[in-house]
PDB file of N, CA and C in Angstrom:
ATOM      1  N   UNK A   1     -50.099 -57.816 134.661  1.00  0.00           N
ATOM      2  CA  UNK A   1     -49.949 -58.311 136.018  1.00  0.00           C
ATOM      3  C   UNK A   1     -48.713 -59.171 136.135  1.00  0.00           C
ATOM      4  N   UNK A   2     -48.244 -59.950 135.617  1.00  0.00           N
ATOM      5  CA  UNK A   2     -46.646 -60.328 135.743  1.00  0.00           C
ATOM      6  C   UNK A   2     -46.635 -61.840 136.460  1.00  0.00           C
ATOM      7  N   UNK A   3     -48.003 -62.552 136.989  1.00  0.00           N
ATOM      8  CA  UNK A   3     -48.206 -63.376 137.837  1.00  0.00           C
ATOM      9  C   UNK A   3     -48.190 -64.557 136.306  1.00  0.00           C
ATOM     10  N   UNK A   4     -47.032 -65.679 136.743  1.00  0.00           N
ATOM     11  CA  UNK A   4     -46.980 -67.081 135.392  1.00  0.00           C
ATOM     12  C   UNK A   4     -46.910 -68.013 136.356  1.00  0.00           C
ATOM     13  N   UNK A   5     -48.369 -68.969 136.102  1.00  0.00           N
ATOM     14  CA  UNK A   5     -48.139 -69.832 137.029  1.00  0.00           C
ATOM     15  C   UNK A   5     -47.208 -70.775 136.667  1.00  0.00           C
ATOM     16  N   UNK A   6     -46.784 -71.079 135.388  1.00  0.00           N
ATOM     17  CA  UNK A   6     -45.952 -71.983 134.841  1.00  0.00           C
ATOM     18  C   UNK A   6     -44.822 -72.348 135.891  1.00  0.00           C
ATOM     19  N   UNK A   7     -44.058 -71.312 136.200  1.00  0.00           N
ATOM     20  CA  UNK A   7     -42.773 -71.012 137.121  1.00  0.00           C
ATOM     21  C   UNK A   7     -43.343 -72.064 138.286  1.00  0.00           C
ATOM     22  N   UNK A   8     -43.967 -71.995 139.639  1.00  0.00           N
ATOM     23  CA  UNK A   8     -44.074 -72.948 140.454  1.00  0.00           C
ATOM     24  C   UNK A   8     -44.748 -73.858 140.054  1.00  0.00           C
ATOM     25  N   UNK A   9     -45.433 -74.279 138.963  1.00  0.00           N
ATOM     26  CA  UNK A   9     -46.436 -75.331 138.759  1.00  0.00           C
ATOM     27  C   UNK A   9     -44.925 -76.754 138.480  1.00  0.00           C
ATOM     28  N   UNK A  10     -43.636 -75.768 137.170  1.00  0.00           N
ATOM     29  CA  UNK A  10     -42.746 -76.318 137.231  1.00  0.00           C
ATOM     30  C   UNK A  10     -41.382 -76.739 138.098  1.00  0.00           C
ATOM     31  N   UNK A  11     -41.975 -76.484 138.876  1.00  0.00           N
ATOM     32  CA  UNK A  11     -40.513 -76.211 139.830  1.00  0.00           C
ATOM     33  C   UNK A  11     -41.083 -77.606 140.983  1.00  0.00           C
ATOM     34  N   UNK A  12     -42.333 -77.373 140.982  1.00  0.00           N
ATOM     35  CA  UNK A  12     -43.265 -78.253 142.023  1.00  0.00           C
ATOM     36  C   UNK A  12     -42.939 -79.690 141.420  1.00  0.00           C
ATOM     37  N   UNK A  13     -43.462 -79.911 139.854  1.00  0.00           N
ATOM     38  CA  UNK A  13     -43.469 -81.331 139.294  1.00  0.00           C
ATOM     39  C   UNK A  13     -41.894 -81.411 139.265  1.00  0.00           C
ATOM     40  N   UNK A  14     -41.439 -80.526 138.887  1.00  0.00           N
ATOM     41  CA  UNK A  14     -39.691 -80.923 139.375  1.00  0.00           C
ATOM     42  C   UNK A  14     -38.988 -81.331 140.138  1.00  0.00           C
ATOM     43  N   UNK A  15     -39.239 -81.414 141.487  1.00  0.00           N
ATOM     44  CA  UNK A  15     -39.328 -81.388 142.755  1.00  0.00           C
ATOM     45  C   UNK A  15     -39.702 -82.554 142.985  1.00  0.00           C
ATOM     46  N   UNK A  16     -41.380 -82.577 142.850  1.00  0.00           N
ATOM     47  CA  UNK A  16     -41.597 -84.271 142.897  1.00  0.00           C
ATOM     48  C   UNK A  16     -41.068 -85.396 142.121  1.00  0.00           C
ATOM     49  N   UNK A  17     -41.011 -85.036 141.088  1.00  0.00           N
ATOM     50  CA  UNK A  17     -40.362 -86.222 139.863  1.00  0.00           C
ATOM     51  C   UNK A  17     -38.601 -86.263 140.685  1.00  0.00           C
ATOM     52  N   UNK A  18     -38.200 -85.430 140.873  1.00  0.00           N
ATOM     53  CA  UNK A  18     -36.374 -85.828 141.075  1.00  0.00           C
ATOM     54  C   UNK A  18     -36.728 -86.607 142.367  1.00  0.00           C
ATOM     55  N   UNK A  19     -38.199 -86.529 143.395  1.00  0.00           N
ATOM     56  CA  UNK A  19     -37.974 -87.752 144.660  1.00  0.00           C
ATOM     57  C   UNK A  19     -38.260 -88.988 144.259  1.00  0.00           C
ATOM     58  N   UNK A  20     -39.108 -88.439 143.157  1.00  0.00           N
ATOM     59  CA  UNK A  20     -39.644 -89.814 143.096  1.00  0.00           C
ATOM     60  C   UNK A  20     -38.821 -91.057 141.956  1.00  0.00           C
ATOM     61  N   UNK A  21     -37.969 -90.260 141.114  1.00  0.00           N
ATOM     62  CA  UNK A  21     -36.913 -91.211 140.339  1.00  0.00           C
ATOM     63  C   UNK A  21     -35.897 -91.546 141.521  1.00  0.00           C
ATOM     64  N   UNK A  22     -35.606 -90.371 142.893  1.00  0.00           N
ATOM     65  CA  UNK A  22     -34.357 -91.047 143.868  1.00  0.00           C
ATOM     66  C   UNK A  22     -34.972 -92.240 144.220  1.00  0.00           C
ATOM     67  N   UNK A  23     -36.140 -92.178 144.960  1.00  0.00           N
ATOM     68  CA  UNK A  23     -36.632 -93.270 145.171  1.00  0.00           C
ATOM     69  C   UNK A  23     -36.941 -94.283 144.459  1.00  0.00           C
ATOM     70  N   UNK A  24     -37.576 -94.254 143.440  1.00  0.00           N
ATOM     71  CA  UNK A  24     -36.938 -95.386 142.369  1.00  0.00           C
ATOM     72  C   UNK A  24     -35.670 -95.835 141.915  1.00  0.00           C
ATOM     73  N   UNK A  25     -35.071 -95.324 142.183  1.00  0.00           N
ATOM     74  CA  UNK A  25     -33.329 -95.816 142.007  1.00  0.00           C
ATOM     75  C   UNK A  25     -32.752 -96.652 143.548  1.00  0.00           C
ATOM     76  N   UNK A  26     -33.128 -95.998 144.645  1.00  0.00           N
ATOM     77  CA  UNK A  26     -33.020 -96.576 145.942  1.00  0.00           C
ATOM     78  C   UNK A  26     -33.628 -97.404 146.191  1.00  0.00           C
ATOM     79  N   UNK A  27     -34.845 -98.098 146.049  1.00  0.00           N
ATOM     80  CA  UNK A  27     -35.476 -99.263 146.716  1.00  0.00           C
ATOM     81  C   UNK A  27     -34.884-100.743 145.869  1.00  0.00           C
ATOM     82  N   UNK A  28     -35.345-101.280 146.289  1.00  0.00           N
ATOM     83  CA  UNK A  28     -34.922-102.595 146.500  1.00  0.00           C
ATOM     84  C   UNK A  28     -35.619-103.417 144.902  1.00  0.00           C
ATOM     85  N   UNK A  29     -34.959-103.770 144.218  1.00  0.00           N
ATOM     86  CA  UNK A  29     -35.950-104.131 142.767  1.00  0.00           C
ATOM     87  C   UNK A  29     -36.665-105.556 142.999  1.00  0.00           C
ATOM     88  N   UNK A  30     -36.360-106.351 143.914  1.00  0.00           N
ATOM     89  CA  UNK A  30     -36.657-107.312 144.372  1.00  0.00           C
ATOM     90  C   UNK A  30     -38.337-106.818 144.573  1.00  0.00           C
ATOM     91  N   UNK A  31     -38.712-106.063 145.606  1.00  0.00           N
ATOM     92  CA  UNK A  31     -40.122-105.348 145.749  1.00  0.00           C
ATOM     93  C   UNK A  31     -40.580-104.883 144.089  1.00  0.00           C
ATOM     94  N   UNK A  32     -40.381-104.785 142.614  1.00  0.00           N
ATOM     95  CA  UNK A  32     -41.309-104.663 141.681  1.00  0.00           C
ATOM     96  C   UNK A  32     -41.367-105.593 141.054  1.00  0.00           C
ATOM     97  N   UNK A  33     -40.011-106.882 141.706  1.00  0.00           N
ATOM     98  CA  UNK A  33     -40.484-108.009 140.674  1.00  0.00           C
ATOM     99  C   UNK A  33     -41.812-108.242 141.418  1.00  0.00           C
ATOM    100  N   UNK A  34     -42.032-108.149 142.915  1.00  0.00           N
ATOM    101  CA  UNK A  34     -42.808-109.278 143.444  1.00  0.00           C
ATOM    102  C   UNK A  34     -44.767-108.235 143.522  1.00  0.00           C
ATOM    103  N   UNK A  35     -44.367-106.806 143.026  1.00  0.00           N
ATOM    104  CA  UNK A  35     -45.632-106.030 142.856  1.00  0.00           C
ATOM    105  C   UNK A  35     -46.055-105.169 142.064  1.00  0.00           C
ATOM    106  N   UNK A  36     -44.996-105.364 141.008  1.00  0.00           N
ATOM    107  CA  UNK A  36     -45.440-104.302 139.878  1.00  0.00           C
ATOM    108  C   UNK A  36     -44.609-104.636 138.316  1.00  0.00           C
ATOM    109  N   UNK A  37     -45.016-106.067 138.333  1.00  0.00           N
ATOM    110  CA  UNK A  37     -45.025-107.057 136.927  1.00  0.00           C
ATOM    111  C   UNK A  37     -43.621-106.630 136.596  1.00  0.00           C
ATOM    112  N   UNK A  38     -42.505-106.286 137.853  1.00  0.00           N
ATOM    113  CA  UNK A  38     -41.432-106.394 137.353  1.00  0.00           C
ATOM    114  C   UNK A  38     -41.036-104.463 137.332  1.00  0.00           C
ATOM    115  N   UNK A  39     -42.151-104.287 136.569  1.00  0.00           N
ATOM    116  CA  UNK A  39     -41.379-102.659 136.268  1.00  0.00           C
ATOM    117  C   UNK A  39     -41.447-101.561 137.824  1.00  0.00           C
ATOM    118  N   UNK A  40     -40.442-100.342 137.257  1.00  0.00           N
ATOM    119  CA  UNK A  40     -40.430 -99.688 138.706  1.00  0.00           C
ATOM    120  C   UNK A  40     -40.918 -98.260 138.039  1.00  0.00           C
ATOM    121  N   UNK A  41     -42.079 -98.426 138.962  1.00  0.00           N
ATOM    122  CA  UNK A  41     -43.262 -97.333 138.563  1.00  0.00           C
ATOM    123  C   UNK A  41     -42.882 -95.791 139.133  1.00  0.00           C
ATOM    124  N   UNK A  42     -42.330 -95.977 140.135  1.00  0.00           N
ATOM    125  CA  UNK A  42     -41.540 -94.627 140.947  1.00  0.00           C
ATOM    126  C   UNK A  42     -40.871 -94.159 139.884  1.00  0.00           C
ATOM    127  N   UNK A  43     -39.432 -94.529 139.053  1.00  0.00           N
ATOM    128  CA  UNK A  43     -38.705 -94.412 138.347  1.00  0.00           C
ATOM    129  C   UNK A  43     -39.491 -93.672 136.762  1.00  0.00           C
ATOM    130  N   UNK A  44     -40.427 -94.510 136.521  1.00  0.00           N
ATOM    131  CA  UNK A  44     -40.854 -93.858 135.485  1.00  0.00           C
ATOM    132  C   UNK A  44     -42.366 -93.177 135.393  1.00  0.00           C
ATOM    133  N   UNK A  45     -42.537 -93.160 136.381  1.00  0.00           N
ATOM    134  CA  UNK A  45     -43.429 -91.972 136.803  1.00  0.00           C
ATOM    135  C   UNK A  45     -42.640 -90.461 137.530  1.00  0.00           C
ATOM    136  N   UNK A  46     -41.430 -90.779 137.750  1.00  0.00           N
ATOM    137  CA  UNK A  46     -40.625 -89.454 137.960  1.00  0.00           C
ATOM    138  C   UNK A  46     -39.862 -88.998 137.273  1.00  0.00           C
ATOM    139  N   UNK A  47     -39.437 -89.545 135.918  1.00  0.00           N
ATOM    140  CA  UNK A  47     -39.256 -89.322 134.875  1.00  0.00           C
ATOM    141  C   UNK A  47     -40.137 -88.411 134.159  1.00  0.00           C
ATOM    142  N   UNK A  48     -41.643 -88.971 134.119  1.00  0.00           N
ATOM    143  CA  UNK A  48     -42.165 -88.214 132.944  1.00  0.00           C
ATOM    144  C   UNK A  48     -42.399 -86.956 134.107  1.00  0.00           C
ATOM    145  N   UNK A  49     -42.690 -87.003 135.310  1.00  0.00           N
ATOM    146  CA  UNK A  49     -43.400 -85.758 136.270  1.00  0.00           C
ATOM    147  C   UNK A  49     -42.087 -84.673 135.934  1.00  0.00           C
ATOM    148  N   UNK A  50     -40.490 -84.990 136.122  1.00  0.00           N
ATOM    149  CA  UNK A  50     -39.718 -84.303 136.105  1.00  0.00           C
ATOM    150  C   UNK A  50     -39.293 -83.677 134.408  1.00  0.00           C
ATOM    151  N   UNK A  51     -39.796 -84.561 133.577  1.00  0.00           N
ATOM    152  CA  UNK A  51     -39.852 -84.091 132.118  1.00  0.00           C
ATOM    153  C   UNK A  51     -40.901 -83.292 131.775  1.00  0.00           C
ATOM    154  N   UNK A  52     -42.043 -82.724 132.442  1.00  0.00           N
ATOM    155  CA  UNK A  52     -43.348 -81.915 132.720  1.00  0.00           C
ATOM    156  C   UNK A  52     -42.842 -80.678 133.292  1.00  0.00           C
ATOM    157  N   UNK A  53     -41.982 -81.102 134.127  1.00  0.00           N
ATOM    158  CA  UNK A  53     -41.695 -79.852 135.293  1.00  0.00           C
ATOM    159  C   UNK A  53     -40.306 -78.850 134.325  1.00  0.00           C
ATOM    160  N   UNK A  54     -39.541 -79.678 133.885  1.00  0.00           N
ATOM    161  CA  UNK A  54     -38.432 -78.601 132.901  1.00  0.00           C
ATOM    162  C   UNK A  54     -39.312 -78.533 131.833  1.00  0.00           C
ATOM    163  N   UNK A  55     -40.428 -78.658 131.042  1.00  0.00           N
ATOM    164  CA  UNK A  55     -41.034 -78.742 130.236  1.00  0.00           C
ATOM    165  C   UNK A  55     -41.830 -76.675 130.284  1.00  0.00           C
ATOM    166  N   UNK A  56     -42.252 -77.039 131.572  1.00  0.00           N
ATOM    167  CA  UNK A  56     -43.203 -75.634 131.975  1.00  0.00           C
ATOM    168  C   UNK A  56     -42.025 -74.498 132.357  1.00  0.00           C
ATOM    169  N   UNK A  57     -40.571 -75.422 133.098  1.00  0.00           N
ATOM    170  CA  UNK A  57     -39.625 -74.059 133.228  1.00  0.00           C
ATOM    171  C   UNK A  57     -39.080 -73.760 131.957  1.00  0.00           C
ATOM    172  N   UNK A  58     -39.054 -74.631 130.866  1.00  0.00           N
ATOM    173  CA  UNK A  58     -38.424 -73.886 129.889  1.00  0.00           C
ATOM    174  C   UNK A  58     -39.292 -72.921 129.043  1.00  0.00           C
ATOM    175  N   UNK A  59     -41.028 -73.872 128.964  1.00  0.00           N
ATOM    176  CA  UNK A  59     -41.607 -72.267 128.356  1.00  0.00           C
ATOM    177  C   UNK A  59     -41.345 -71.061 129.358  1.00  0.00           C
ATOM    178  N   UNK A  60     -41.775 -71.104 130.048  1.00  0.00           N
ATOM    179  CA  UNK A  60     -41.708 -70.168 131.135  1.00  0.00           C
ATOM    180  C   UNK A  60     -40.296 -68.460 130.814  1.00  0.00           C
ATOM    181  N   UNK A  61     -38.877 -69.772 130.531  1.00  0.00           N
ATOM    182  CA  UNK A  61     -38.135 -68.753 130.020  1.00  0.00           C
ATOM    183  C   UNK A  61     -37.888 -68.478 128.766  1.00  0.00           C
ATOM    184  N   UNK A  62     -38.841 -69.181 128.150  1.00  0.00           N
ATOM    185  CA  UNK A  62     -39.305 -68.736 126.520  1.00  0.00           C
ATOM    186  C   UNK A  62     -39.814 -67.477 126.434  1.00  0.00           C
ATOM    187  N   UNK A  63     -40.815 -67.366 127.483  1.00  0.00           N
ATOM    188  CA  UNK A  63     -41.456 -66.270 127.148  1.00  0.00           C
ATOM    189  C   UNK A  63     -40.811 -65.449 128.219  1.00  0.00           C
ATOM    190  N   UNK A  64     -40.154 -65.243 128.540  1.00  0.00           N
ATOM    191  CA  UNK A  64     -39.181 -64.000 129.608  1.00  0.00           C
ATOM    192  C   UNK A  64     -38.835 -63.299 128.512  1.00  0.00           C
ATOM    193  N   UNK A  65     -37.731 -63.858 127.726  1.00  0.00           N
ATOM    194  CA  UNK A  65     -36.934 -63.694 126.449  1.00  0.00           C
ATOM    195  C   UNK A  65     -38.035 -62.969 125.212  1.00  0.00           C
ATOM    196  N   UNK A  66     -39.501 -63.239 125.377  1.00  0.00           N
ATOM    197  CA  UNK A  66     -39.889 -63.066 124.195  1.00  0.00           C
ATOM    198  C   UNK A  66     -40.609 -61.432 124.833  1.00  0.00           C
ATOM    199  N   UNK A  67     -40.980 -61.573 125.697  1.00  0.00           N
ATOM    200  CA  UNK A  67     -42.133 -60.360 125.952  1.00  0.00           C
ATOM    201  C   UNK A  67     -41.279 -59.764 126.888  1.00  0.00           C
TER     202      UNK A  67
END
């Protein structure tokens, strides 16, 4: 059948993780000293979402290449 969900599952967390590190890079750091013990949770929560998302596109063209 030819159907890999990998392909949009990764493209999706890819997608979200690159808004959600812009937006962690754009806001104001003043707002995580005063609500999030300093650290910026956007930033590294779109990090790991966008390290998930090339994670599933690269198996994805692992197995193009293999089968």
């Amino acid at each position: 059948m030819g159907l890999d969900i990998r392909l949009p599952v990764g493209l999706l967390f890819l997608a979200i993780g690159g808004l959600l590190i812009w937006f962690g890079l754009a806001s104001d750091p003043v707002l995580y000293q005063q609500h999030s013990l300093g650290l910026n949770i956007n930033l590294g929560w779109g990090a790991a979402m966008a390290g998930f998302g090339a994670l599933m596109l690269l198996l994805t063209v692992l197995h193009r290449r293999r089968g």
